[in-house]
C-alpha atoms as a PDB file:
ATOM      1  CA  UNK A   1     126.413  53.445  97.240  1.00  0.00           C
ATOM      2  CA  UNK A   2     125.869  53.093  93.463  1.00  0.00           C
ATOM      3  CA  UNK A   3     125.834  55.814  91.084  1.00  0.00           C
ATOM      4  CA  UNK A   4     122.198  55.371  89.977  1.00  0.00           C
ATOM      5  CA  UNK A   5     120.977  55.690  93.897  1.00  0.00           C
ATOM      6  CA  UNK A   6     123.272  59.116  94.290  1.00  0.00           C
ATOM      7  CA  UNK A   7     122.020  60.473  90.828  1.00  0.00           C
ATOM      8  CA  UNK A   8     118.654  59.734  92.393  1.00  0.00           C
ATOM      9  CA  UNK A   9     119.228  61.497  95.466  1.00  0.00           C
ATOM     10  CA  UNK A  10     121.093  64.395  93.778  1.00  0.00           C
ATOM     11  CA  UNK A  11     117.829  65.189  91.752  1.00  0.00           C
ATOM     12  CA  UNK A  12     115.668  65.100  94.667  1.00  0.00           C
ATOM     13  CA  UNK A  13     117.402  67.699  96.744  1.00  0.00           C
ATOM     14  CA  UNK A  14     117.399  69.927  93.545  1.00  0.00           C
ATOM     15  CA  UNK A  15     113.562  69.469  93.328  1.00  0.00           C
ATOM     16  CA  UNK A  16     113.195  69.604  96.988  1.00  0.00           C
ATOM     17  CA  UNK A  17     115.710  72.923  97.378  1.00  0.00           C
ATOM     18  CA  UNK A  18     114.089  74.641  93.771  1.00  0.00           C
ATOM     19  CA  UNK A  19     110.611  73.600  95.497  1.00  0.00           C
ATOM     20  CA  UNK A  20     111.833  75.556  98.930  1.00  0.00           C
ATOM     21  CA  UNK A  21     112.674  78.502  96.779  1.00  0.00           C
ATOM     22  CA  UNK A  22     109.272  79.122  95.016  1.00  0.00           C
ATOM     23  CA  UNK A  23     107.795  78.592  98.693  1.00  0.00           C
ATOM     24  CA  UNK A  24     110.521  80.755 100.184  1.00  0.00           C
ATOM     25  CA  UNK A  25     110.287  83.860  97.255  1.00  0.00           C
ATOM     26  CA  UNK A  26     106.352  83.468  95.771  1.00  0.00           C
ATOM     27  CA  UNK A  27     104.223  81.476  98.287  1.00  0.00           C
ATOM     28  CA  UNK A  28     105.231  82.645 101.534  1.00  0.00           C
ATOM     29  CA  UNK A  29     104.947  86.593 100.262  1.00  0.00           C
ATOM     30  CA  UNK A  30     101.981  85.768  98.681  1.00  0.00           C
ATOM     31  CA  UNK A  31     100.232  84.754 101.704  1.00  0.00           C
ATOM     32  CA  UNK A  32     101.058  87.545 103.289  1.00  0.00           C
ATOM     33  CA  UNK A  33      99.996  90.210 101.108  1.00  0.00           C
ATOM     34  CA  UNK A  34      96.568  87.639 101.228  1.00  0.00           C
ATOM     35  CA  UNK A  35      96.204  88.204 104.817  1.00  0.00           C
ATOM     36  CA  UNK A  36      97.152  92.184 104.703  1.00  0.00           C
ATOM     37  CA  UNK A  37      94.220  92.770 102.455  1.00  0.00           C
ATOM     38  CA  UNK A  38      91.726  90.501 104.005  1.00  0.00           C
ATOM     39  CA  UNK A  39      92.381  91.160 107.385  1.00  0.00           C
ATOM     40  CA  UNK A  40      94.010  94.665 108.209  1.00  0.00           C
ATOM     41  CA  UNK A  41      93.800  94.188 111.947  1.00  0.00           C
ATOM     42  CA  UNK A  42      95.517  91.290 111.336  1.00  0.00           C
ATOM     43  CA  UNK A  43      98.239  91.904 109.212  1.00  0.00           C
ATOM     44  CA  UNK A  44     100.997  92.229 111.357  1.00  0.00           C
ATOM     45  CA  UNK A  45     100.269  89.038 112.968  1.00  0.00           C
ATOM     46  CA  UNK A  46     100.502  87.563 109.197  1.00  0.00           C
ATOM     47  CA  UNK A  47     103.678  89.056 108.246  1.00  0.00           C
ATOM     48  CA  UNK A  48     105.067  87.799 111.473  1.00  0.00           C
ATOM     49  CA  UNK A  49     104.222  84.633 110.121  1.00  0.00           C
ATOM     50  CA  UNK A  50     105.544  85.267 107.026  1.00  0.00           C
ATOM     51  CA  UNK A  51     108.877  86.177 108.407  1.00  0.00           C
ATOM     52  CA  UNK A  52     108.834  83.050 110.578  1.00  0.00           C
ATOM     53  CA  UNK A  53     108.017  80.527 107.717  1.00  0.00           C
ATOM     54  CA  UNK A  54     110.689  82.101 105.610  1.00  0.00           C
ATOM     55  CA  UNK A  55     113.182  81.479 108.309  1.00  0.00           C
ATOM     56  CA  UNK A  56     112.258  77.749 108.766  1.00  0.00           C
ATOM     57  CA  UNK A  57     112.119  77.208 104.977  1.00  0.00           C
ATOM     58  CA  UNK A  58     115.931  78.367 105.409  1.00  0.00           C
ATOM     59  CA  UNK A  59     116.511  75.871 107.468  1.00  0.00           C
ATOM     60  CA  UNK A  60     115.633  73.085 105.525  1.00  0.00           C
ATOM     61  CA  UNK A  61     117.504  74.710 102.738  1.00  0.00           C
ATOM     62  CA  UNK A  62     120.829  74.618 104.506  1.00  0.00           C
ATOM     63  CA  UNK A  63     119.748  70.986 106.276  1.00  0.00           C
ATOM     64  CA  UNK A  64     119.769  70.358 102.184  1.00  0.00           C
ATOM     65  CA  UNK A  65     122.881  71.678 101.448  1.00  0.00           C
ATOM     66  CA  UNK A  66     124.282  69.687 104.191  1.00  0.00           C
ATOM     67  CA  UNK A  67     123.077  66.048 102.837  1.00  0.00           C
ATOM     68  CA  UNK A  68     124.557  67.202  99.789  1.00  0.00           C
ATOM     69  CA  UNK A  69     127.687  67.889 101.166  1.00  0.00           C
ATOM     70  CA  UNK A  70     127.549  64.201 102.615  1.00  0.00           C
ATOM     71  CA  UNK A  71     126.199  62.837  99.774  1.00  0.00           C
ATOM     72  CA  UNK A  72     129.671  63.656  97.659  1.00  0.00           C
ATOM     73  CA  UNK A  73     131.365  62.519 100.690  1.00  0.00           C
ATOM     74  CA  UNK A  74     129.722  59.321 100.357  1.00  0.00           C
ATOM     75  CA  UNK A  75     130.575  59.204  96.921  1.00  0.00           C
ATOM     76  CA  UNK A  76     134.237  60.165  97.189  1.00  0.00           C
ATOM     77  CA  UNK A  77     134.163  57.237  99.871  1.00  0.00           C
ATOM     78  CA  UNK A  78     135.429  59.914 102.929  1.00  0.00           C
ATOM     79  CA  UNK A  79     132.127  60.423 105.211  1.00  0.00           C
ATOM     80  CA  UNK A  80     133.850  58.329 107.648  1.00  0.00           C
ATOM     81  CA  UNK A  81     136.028  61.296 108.747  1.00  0.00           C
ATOM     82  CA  UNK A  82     135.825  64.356 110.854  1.00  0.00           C
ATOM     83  CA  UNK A  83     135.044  66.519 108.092  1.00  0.00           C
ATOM     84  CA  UNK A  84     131.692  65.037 108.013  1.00  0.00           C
ATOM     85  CA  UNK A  85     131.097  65.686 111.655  1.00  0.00           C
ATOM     86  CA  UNK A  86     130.171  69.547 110.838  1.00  0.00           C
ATOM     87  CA  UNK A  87     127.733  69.288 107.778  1.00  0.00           C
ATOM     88  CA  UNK A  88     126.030  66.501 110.916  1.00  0.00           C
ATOM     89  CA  UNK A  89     126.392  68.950 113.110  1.00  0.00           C
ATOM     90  CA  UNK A  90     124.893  71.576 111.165  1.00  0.00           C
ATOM     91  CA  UNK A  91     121.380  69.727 110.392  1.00  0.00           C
ATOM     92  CA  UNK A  92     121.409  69.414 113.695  1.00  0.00           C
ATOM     93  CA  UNK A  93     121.495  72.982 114.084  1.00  0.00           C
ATOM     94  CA  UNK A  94     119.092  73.760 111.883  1.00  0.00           C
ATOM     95  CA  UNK A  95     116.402  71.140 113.430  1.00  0.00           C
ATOM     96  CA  UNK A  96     116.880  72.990 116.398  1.00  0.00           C
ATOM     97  CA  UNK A  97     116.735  76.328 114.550  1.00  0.00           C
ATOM     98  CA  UNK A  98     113.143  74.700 113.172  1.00  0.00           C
ATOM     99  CA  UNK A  99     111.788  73.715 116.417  1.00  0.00           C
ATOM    100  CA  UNK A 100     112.851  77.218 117.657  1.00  0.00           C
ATOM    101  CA  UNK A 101     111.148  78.749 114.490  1.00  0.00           C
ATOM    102  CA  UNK A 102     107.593  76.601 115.909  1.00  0.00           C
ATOM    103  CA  UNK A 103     107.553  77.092 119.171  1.00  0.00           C
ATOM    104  CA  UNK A 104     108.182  81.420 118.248  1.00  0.00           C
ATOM    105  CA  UNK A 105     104.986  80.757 116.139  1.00  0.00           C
ATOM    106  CA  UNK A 106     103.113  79.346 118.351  1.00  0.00           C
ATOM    107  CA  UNK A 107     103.574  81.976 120.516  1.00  0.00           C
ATOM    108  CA  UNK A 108     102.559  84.160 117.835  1.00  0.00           C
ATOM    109  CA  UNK A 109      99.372  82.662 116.984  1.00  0.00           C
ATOM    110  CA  UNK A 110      97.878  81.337 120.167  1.00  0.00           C
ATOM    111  CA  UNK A 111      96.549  84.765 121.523  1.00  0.00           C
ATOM    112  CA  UNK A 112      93.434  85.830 120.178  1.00  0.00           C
ATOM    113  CA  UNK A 113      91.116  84.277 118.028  1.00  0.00           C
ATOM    114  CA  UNK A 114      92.560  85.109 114.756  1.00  0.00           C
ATOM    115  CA  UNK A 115      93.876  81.454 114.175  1.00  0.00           C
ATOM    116  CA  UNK A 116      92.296  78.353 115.052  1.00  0.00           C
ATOM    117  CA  UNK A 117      93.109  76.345 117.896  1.00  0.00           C
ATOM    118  CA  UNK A 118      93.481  73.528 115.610  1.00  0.00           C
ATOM    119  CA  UNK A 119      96.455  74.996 113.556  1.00  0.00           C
ATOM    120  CA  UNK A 120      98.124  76.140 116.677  1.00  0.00           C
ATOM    121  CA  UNK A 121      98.182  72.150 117.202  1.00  0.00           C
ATOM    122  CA  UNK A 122      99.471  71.223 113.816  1.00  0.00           C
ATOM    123  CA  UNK A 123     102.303  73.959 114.370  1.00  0.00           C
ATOM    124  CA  UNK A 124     103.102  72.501 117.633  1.00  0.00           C
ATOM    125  CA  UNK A 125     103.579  69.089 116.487  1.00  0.00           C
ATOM    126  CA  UNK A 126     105.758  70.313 113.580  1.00  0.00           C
ATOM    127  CA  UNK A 127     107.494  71.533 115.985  1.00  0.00           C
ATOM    128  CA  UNK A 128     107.824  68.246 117.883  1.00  0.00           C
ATOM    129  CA  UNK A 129     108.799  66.667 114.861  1.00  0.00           C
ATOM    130  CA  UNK A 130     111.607  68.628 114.477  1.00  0.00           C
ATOM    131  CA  UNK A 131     112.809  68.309 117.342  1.00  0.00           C
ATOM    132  CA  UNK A 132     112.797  64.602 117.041  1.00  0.00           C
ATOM    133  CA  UNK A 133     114.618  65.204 113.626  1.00  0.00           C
ATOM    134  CA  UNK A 134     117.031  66.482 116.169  1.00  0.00           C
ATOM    135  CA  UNK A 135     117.650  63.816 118.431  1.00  0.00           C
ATOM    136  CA  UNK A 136     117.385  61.424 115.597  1.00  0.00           C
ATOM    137  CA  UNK A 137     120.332  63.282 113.636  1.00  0.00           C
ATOM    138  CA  UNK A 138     122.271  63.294 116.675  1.00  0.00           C
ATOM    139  CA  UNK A 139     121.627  59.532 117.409  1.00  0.00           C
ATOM    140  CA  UNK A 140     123.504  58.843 114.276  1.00  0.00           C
ATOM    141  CA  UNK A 141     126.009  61.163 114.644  1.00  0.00           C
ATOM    142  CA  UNK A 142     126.633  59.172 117.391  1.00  0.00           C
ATOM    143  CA  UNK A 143     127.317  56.287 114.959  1.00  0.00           C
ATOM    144  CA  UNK A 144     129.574  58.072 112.879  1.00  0.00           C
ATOM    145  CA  UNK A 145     131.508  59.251 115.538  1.00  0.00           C
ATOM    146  CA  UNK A 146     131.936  54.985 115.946  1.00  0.00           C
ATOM    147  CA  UNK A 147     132.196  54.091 112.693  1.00  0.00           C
ATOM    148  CA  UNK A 148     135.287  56.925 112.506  1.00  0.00           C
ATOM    149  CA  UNK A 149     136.895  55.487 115.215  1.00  0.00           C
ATOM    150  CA  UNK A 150     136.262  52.001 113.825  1.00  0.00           C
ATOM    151  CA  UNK A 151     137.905  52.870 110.471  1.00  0.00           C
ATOM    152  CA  UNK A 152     140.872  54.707 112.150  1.00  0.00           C
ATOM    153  CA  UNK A 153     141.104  51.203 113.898  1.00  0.00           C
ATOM    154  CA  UNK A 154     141.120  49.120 111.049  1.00  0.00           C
ATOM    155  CA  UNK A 155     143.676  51.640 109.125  1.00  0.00           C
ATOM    156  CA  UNK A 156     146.160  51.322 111.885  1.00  0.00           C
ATOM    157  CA  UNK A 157     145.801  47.577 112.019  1.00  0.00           C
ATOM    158  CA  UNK A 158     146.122  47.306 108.240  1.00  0.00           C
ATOM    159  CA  UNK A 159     149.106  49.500 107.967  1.00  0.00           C
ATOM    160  CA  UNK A 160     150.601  47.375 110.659  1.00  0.00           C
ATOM    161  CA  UNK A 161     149.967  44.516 109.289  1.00  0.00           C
ATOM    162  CA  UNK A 162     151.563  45.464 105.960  1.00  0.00           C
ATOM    163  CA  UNK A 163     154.861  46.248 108.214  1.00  0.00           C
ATOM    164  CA  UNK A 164     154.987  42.518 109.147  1.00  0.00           C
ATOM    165  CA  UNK A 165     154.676  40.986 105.526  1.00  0.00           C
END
């Protein structure tokens, strides 16, 4: 990978993460305190949600921190070792922590008629979405865990050969 295309990449996870941070610290409290003073009988229901959308907005943070992570190892030329296998695993876990964080919410907001059905939709299929993130991740951990094995193969076969010349 070139250095322009991991500069690149490095600058969009700090926008992205800074971007999570005003969402996670400003917006997300914001909204709440909005739905506290409009709606009183509603306000636990909105600091539920608060609380809820802070947690998944931590998720993406650490999924963040985790492509980071790879990204260096991509750029030291190691991701094709077992040390990558945890900062995979970890999105992972935090896609699942996500689709965990939706389905909660949904559960939250379906009762009643304080939310519209209609947003109760677009919060379940966020929540499908991450869990396809999921699978997706986990699909190409897959293919690391082959491409490892591949270059422990080729390392062996190269060292041997370097015994016979």
């Amino acid at each position: 990978m070139g250095r322009l295309t991991v500069l690149a990449l490095r600058v969009l996870l700090v926008m992205l993460f800074a971007g999570m941070l005003v969402i996670q610290g400003v917006i997300l409290p914001l909204l709440g305190i909005d739905i506290s003073e409009e709606s009183p009988e509603t306000a636990t229901l909105g600091w539920v949600v608060v609380g809820i959308g802070i947690a998944g907005v931590l998720t993406v943070e650490v999924a963040l921190v985790c492509v980071w992570k790879l990204l260096t190892m991509v750029k030291r030329d190691t991701v094709f070792s077992a040390a990558a296998f945890r900062y995979v695993d970890v999105i992972i876990g935090s896609a699942v922590a996500a689709t965990l964080l939706a389905v909660a919410l949904t559960f939250a907001l379906a009762p009643g008629e304080a939310v519209p059905p209609g947003f109760v939709l677009v919060v379940v299929i966020a929540g499908v979405g991450t869990a396809g993130i999921a699978v997706l991740v986990l699909v190409l951990r897959q293919l690391l865990v082959k491409a490892v094995a591949l270059d422990s193969t080729a390392s062996t076969l190269r060292a041997e050969l370097d015994e016979v010349i």
